[in-house]
N, C-alpha and C. Protein backbone atom coordinates (compact mmCIF):
# COMPACT_ATOMS: atom_id res chain seq x y z
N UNK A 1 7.86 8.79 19.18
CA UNK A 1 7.73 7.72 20.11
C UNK A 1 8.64 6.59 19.67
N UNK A 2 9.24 5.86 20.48
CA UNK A 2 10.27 4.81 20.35
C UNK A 2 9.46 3.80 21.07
N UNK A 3 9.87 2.63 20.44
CA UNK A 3 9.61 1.37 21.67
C UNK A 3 10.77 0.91 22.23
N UNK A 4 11.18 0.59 23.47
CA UNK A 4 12.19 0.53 24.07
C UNK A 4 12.32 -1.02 24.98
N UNK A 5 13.45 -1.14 25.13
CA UNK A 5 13.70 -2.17 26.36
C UNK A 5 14.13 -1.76 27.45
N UNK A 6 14.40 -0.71 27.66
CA UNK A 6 14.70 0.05 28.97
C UNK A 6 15.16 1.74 28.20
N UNK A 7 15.32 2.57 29.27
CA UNK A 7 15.22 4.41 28.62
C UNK A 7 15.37 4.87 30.55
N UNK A 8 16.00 5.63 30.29
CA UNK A 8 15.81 6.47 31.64
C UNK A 8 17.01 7.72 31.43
N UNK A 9 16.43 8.86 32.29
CA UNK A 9 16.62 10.66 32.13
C UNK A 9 17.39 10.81 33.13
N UNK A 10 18.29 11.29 32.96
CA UNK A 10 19.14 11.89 34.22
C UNK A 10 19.14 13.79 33.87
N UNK A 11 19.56 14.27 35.16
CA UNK A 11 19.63 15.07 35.17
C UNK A 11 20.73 15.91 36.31
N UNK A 12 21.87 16.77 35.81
CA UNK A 12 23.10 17.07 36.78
C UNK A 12 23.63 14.97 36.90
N UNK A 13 23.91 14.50 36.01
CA UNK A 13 24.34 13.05 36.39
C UNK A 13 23.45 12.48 37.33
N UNK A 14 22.24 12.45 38.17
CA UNK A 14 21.33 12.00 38.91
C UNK A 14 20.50 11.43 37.69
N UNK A 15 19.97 9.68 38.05
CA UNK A 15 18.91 9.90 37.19
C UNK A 15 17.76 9.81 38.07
N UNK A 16 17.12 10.09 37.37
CA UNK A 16 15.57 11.14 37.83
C UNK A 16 13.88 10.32 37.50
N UNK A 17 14.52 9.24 36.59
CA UNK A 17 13.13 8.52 36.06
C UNK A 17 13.86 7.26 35.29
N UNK A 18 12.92 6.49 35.34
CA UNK A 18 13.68 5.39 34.45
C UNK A 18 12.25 4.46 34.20
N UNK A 19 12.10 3.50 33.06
CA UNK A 19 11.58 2.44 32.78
C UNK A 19 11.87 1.79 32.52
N UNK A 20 11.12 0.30 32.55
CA UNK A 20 10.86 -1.24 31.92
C UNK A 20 11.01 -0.89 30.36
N UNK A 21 10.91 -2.06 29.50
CA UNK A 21 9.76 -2.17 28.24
C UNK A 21 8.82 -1.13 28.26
N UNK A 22 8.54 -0.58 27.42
CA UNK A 22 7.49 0.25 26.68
C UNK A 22 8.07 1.54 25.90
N UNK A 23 7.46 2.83 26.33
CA UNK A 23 7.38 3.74 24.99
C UNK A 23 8.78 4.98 25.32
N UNK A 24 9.49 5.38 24.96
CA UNK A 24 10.01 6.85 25.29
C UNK A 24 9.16 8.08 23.66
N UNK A 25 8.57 8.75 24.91
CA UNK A 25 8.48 10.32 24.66
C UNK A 25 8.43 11.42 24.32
N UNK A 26 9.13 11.78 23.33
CA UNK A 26 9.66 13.07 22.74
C UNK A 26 8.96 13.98 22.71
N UNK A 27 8.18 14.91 23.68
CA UNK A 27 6.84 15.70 23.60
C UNK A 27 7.11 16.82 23.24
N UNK A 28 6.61 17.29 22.05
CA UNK A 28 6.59 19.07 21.41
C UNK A 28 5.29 19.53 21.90
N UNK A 29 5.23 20.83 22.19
CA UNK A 29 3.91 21.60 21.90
C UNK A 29 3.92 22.71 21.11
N UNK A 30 2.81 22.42 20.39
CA UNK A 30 3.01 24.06 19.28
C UNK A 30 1.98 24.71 20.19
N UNK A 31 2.08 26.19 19.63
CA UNK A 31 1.13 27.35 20.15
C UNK A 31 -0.10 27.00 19.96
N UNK A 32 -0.72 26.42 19.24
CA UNK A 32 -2.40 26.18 19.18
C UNK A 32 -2.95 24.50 19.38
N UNK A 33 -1.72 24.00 20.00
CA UNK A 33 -1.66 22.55 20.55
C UNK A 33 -2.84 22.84 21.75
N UNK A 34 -4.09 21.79 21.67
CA UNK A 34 -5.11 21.87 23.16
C UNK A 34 -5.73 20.55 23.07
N UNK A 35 -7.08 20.59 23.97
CA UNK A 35 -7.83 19.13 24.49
C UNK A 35 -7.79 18.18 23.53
N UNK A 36 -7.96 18.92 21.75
CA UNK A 36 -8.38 17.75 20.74
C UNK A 36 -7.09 16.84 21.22
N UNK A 37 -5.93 17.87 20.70
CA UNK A 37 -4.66 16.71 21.06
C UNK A 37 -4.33 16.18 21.58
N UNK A 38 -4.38 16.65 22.75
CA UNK A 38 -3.89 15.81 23.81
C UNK A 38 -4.90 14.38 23.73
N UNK A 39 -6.03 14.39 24.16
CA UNK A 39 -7.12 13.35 23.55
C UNK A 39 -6.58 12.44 22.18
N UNK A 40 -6.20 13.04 21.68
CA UNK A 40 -6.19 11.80 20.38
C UNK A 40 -4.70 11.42 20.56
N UNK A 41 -3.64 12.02 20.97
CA UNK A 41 -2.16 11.62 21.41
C UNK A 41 -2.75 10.45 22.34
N UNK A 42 -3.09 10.76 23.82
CA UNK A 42 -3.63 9.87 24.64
C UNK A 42 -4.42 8.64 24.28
N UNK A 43 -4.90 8.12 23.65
CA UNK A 43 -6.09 7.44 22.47
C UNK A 43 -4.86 6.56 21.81
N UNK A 44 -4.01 7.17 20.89
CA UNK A 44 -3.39 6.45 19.86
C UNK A 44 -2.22 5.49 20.09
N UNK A 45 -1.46 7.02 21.91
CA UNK A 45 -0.33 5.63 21.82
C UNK A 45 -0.74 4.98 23.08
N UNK A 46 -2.31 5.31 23.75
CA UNK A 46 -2.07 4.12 24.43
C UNK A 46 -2.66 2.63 23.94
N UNK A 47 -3.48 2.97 22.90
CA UNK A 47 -3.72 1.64 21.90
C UNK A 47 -2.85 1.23 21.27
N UNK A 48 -1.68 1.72 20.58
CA UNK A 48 -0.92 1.55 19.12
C UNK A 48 -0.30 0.02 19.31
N UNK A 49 -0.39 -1.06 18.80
CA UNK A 49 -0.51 -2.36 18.75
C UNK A 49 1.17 -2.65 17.92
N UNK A 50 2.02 -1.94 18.82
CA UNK A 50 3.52 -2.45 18.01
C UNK A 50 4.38 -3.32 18.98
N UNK A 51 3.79 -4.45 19.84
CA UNK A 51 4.98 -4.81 20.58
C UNK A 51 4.29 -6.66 20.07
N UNK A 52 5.16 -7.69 20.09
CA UNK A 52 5.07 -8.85 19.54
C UNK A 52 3.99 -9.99 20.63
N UNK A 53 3.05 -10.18 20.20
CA UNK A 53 2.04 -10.88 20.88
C UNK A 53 2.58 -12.46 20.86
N UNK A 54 1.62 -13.49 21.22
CA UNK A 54 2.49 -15.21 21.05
C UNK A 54 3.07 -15.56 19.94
N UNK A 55 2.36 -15.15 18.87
CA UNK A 55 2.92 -15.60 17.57
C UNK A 55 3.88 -14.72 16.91
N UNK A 56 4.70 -13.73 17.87
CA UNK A 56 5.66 -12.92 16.96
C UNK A 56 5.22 -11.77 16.18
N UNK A 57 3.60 -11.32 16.04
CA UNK A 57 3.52 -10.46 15.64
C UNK A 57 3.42 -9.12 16.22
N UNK A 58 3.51 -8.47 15.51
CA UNK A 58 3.36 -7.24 16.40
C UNK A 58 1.76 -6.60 16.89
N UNK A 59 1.38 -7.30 17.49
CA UNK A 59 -0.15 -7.07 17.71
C UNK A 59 -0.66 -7.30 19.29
N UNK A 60 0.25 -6.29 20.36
CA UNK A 60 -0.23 -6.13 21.83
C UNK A 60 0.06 -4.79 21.99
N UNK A 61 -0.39 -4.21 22.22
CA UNK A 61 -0.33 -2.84 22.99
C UNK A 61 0.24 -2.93 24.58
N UNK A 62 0.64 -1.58 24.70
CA UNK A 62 1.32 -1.30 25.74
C UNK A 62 1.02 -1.55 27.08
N UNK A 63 -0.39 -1.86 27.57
CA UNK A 63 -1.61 -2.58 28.25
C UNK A 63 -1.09 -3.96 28.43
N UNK A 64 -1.69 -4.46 27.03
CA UNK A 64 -0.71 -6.18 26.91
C UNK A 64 0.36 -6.71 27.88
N UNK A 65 0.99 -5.61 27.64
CA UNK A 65 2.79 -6.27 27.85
C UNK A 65 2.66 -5.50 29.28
N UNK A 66 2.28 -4.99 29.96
CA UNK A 66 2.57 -4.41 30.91
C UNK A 66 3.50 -3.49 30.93
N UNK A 67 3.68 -2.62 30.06
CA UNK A 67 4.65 -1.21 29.45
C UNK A 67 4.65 -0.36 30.29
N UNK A 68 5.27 0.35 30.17
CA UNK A 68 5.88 1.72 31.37
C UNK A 68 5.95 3.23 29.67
N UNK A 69 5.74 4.14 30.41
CA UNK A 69 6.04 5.64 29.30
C UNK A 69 6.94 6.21 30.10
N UNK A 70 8.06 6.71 29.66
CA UNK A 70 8.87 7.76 29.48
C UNK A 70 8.99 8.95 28.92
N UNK A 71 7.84 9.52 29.64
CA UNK A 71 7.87 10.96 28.32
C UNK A 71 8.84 12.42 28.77
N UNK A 72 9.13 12.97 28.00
CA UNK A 72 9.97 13.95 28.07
C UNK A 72 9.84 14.86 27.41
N UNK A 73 9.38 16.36 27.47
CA UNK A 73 9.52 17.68 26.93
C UNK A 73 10.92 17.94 25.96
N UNK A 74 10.59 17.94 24.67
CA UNK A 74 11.23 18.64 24.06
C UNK A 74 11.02 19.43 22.89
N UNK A 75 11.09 20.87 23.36
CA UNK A 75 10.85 21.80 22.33
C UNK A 75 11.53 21.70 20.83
N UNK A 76 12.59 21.19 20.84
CA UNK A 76 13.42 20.94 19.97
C UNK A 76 13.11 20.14 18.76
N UNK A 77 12.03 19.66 18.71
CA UNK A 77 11.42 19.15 17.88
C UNK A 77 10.54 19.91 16.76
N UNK A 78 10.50 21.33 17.51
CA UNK A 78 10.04 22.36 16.49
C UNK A 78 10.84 23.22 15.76
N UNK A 79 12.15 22.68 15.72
CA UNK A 79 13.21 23.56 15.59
C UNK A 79 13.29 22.99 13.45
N UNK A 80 13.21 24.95 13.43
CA UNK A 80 13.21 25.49 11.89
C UNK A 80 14.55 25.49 11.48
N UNK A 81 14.58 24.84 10.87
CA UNK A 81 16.24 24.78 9.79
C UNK A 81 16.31 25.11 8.61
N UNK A 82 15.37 26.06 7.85
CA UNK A 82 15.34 26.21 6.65
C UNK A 82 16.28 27.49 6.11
N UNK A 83 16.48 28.40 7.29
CA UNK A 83 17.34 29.58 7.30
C UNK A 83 18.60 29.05 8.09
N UNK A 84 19.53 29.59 7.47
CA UNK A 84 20.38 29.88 8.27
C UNK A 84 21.07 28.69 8.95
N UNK A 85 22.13 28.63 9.41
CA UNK A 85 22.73 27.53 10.38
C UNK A 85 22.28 27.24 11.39
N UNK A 86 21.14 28.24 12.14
CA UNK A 86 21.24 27.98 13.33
C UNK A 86 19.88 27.56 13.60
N UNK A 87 19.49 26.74 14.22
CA UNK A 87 18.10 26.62 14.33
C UNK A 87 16.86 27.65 14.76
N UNK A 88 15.78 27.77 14.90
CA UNK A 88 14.67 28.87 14.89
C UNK A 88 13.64 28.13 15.83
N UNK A 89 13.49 28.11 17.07
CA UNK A 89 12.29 27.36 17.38
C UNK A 89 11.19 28.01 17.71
N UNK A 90 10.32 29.09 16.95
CA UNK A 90 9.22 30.20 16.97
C UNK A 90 8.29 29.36 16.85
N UNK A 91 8.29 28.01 16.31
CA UNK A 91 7.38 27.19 16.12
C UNK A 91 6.81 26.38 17.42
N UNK A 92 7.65 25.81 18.27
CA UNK A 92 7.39 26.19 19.68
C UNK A 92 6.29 26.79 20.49
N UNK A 93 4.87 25.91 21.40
CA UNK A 93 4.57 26.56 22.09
C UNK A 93 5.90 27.38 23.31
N UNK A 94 5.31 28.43 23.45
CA UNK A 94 6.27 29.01 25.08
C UNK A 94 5.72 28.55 26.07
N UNK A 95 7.35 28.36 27.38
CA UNK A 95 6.86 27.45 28.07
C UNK A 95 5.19 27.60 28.88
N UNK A 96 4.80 28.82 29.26
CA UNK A 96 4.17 29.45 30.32
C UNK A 96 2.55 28.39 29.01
N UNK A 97 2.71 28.07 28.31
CA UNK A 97 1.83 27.24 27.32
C UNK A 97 1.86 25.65 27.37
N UNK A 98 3.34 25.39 26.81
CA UNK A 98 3.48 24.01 26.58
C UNK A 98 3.78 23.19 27.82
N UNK A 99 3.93 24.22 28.78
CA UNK A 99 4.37 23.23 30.30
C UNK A 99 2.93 22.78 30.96
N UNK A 100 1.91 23.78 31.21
CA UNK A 100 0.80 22.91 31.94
C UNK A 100 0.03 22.26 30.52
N UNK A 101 0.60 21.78 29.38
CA UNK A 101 -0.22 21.24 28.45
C UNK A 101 0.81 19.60 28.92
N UNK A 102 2.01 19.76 28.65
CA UNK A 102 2.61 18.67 28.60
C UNK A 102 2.27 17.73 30.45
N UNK A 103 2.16 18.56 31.42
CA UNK A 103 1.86 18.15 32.21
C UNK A 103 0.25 17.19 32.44
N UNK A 104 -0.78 18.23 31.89
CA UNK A 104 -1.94 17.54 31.38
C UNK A 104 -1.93 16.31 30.50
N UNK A 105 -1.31 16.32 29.31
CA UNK A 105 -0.95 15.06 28.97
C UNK A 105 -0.45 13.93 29.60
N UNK A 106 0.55 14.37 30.27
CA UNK A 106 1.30 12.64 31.50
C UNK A 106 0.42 12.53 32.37
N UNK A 107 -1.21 13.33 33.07
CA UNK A 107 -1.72 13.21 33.47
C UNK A 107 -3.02 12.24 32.93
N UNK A 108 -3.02 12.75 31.61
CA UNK A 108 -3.82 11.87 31.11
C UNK A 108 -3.35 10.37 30.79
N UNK A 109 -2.05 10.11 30.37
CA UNK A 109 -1.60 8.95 29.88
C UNK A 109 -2.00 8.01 31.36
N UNK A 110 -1.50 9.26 32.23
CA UNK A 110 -1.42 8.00 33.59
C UNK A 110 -2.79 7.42 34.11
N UNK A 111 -3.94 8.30 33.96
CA UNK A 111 -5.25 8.18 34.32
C UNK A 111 -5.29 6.98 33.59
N UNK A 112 -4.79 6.33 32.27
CA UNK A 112 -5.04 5.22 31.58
C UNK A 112 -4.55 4.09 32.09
N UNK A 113 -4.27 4.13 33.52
CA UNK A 113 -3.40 2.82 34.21
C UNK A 113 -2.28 2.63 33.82
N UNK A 114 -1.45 3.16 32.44
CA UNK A 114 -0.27 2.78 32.43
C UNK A 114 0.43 3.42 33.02
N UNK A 115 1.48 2.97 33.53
CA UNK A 115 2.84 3.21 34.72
C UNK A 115 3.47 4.65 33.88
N UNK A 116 3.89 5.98 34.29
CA UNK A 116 4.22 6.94 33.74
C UNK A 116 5.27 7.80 34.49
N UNK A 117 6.38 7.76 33.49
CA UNK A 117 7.61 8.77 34.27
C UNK A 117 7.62 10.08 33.48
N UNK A 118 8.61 10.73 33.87
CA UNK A 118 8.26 11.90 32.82
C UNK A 118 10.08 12.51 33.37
N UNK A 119 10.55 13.35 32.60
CA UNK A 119 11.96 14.26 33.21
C UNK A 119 11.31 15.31 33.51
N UNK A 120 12.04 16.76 33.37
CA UNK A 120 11.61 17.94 33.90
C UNK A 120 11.43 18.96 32.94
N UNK A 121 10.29 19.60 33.16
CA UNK A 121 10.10 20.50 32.11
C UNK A 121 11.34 21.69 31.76
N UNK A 122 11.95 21.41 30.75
CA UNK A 122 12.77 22.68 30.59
C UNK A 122 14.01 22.26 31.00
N UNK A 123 14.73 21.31 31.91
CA UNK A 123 15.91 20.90 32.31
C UNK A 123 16.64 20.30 31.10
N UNK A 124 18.10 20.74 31.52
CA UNK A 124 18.83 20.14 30.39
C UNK A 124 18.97 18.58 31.02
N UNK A 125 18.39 17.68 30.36
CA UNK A 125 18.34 15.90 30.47
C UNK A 125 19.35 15.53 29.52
N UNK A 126 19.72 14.23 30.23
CA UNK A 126 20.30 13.33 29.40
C UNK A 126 19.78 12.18 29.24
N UNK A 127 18.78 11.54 27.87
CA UNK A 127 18.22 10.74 28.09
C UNK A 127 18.90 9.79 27.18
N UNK A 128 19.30 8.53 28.11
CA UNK A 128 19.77 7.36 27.50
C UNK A 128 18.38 6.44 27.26
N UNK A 129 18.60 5.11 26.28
CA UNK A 129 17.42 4.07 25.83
C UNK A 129 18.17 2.95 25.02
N UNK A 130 17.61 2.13 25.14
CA UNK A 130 17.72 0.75 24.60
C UNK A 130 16.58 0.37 24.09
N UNK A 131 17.01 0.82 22.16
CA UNK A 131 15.93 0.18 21.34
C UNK A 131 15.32 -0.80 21.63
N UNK A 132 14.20 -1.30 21.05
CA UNK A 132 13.63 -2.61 20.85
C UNK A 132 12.61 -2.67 19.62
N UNK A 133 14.20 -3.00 18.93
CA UNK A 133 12.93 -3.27 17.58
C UNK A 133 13.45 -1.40 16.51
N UNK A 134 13.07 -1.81 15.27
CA UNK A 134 13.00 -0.27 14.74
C UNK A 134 11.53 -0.16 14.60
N UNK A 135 11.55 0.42 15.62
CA UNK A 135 9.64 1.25 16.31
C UNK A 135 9.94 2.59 16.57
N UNK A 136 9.59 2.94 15.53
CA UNK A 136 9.62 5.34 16.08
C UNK A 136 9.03 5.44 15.00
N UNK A 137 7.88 5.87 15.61
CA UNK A 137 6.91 6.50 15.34
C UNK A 137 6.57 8.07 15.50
N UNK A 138 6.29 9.33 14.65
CA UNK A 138 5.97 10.41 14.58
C UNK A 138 4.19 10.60 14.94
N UNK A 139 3.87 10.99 15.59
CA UNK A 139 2.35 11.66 15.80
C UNK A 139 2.15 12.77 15.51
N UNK A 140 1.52 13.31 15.02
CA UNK A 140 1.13 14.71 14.92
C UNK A 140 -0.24 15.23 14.09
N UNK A 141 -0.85 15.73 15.56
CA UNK A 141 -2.54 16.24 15.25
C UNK A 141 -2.87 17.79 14.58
């Protein structure tokens, strides 16, 4: 997860989604990824208290500020490099798995009132963003 000042996905040069301020995305699913996770993913970043409240600190959540999510499927995040040159992504749920999981998830984020884009499952994207702040954060249940 990144915190951003703007992020948006194109796809074939069309872009396809875009946000304000708030979070971009990077969604993996492994093979035995289910409800706990998604639940406690949903839970953590829609509380996680990293954007600067009156006094400069970092203590408003994404609620606060009126934030937007950008999330985006990428398997590639499971990708094994310990062999070989080429990457291994066995670690990887398959899609016919990680697609109605990742979909359930942007379903859940959005049920939380915050504003939610998403790219396309499996499409080759090009996702551009404009940091804000060094905010990237790793999750993993």
């Amino acid at each position: 997860m990144q915190r951003v000042a703007k992020a948006q996905v194109s796809i074939d040069e069309q872009v396809v989604s875009k946000i304000r301020q708030g979070f971009l995305l990077l969604v993996g699913i492994a093979p035995d990824d289910g409800e706990e996770q998604l639940d406690y993913l949903v839970r953590k970043i829609t509380n996680l208290r990293v954007f600067s409240d009156a006094a400069g600190k970092m203590n408003a959540s994404l609620a606060d500020i009126n934030g937007e999510i950008l999330s985006i499927s990428q398997f590639t995040l499971y990708a094994d490099t310990k062999k070989g040159n080429r990457p291994s992504f066995t670690g990887a749920a398959k899609p016919e798995i990680a697609a109605p999981l990742y979909d359930e998830f942007n379903r859940r984020l959005a049920a939380t009132g915050i504003h939610v884009e998403t790219g396309e499952f499996g499409a080759d994207m090009q996702v551009e963003l404009v940091n804000d702040g060094p905010v990237t954060i790793i999750y993993e249940k």
